[in-house]
C-alpha atoms as a PDB file:
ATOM      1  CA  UNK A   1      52.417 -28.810  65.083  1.00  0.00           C
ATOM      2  CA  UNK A   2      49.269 -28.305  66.906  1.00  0.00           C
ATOM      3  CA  UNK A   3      45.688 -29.063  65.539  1.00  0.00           C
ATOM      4  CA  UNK A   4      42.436 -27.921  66.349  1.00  0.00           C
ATOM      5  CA  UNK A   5      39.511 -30.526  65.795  1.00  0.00           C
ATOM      6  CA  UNK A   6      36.418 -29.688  64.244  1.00  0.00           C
ATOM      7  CA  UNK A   7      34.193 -30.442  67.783  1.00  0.00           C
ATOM      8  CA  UNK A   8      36.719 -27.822  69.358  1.00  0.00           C
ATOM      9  CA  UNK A   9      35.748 -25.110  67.160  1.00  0.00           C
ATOM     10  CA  UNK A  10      32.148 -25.902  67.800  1.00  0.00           C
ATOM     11  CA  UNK A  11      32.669 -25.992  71.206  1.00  0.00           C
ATOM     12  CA  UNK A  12      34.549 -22.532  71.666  1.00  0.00           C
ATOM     13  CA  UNK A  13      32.031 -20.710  69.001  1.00  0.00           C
ATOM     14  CA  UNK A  14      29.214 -21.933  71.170  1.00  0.00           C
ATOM     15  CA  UNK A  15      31.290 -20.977  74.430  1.00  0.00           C
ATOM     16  CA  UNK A  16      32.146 -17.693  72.819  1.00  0.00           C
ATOM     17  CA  UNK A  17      28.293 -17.201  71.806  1.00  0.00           C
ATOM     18  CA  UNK A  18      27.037 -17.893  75.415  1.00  0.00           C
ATOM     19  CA  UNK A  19      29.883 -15.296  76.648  1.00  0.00           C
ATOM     20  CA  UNK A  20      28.626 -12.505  74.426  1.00  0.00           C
ATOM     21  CA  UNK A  21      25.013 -13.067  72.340  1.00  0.00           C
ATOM     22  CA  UNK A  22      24.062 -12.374  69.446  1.00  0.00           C
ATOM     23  CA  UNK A  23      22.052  -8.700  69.796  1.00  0.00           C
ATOM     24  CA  UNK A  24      20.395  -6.793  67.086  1.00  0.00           C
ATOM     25  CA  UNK A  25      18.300  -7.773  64.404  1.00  0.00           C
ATOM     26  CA  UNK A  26      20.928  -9.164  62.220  1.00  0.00           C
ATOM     27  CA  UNK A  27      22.415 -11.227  65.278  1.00  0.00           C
ATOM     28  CA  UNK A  28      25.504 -10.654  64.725  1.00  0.00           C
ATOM     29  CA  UNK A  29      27.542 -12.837  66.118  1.00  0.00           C
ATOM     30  CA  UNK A  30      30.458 -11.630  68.681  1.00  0.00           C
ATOM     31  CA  UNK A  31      33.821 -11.035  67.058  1.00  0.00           C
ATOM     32  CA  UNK A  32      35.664 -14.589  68.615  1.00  0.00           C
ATOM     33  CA  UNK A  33      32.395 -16.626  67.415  1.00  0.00           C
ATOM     34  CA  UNK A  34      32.597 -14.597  63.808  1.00  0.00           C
ATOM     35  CA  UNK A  35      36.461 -15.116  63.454  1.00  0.00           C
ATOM     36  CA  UNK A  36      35.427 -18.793  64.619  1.00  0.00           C
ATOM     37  CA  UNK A  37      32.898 -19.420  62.180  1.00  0.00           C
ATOM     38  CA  UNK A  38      34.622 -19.236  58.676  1.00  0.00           C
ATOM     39  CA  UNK A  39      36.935 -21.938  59.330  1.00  0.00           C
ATOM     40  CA  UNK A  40      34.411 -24.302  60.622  1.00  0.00           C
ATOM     41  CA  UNK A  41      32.047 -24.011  57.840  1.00  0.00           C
ATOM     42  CA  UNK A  42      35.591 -24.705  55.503  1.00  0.00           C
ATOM     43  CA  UNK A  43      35.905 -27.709  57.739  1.00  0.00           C
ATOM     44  CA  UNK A  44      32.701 -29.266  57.239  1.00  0.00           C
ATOM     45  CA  UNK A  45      32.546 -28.606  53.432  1.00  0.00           C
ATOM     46  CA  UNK A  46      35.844 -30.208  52.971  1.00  0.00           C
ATOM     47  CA  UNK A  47      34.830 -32.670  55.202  1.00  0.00           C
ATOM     48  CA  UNK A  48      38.061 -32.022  57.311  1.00  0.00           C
ATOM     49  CA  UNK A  49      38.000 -33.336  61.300  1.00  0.00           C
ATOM     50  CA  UNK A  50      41.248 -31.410  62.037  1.00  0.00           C
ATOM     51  CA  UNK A  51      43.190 -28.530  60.886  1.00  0.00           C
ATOM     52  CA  UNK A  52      46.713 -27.053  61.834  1.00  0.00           C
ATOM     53  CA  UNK A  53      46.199 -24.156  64.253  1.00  0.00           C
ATOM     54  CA  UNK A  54      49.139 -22.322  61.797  1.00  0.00           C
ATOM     55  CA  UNK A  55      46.199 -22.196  59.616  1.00  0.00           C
ATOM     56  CA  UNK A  56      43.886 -19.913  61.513  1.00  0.00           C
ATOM     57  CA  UNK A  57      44.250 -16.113  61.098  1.00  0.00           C
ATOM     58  CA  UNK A  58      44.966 -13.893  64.145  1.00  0.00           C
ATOM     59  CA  UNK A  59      41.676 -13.095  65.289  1.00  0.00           C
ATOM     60  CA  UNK A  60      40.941 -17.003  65.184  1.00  0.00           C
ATOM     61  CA  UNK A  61      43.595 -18.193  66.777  1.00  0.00           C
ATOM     62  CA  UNK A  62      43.685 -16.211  69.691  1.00  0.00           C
ATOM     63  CA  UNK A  63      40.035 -16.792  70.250  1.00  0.00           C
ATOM     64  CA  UNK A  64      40.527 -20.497  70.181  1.00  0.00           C
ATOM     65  CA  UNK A  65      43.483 -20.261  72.414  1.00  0.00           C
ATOM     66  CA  UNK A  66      41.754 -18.060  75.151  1.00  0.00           C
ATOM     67  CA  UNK A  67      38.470 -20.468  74.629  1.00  0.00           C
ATOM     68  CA  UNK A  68      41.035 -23.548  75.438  1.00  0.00           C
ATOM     69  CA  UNK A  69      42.764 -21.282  78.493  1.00  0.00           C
ATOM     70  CA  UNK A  70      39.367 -20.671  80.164  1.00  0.00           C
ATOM     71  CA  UNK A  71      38.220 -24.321  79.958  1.00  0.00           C
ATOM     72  CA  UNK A  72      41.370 -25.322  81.623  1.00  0.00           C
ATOM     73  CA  UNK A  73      40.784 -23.897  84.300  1.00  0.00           C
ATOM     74  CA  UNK A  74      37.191 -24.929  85.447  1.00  0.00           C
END
C-alpha cells in the first residue's frame, strides 16, 4: 500500500498553486490544489502524518500522482 505524507500534500498544493493561481476575488483555488486541500486540512485535525493514497478520491489522487511525476523528473 502506498502512503502519501502530510509535507507531500503541502508540497504538491503549493506546486499546483504556483502552476495555476488563484484569480478572482474569491481566489479560488485551481481544481488539483482544491481536490488537494480537503484531505490535508483532515490530516492536520486528526493530527495524521500519513494517509493511504486508496484513501484519496479521483480528482486527488491523480493530482498527487502527476504532482509526484513532474518532480521526478527535474
Amino acid at each position: 500500500m502506498l502512503f502519501v505524507t502530510i509535507q507531500e500534500l503541502e508540497a504538491a498544493i503549493n506546486y499546483w498553486r504556483n502552476q495555476s493561481p488563484a484569480l478572482g476575488d474569491e481566489l479560488s483555488l485551481c481544481a488539483e490544489a482544491s481536490a488537494l486541500a480537503k484531505p490535508y486540512a483532515l490530516m492536520i485535525v486528526q493530527g495524521s502524518q500519513r494517509i493511504p493514497l486508496d484513501v484519496l478520491d479521483g480528482a486527488a489522487r491523480i493530482a498527487i500522482q502527476n504532482f509526484i511525476k513532474s518532480t521526478q523528473n527535474t
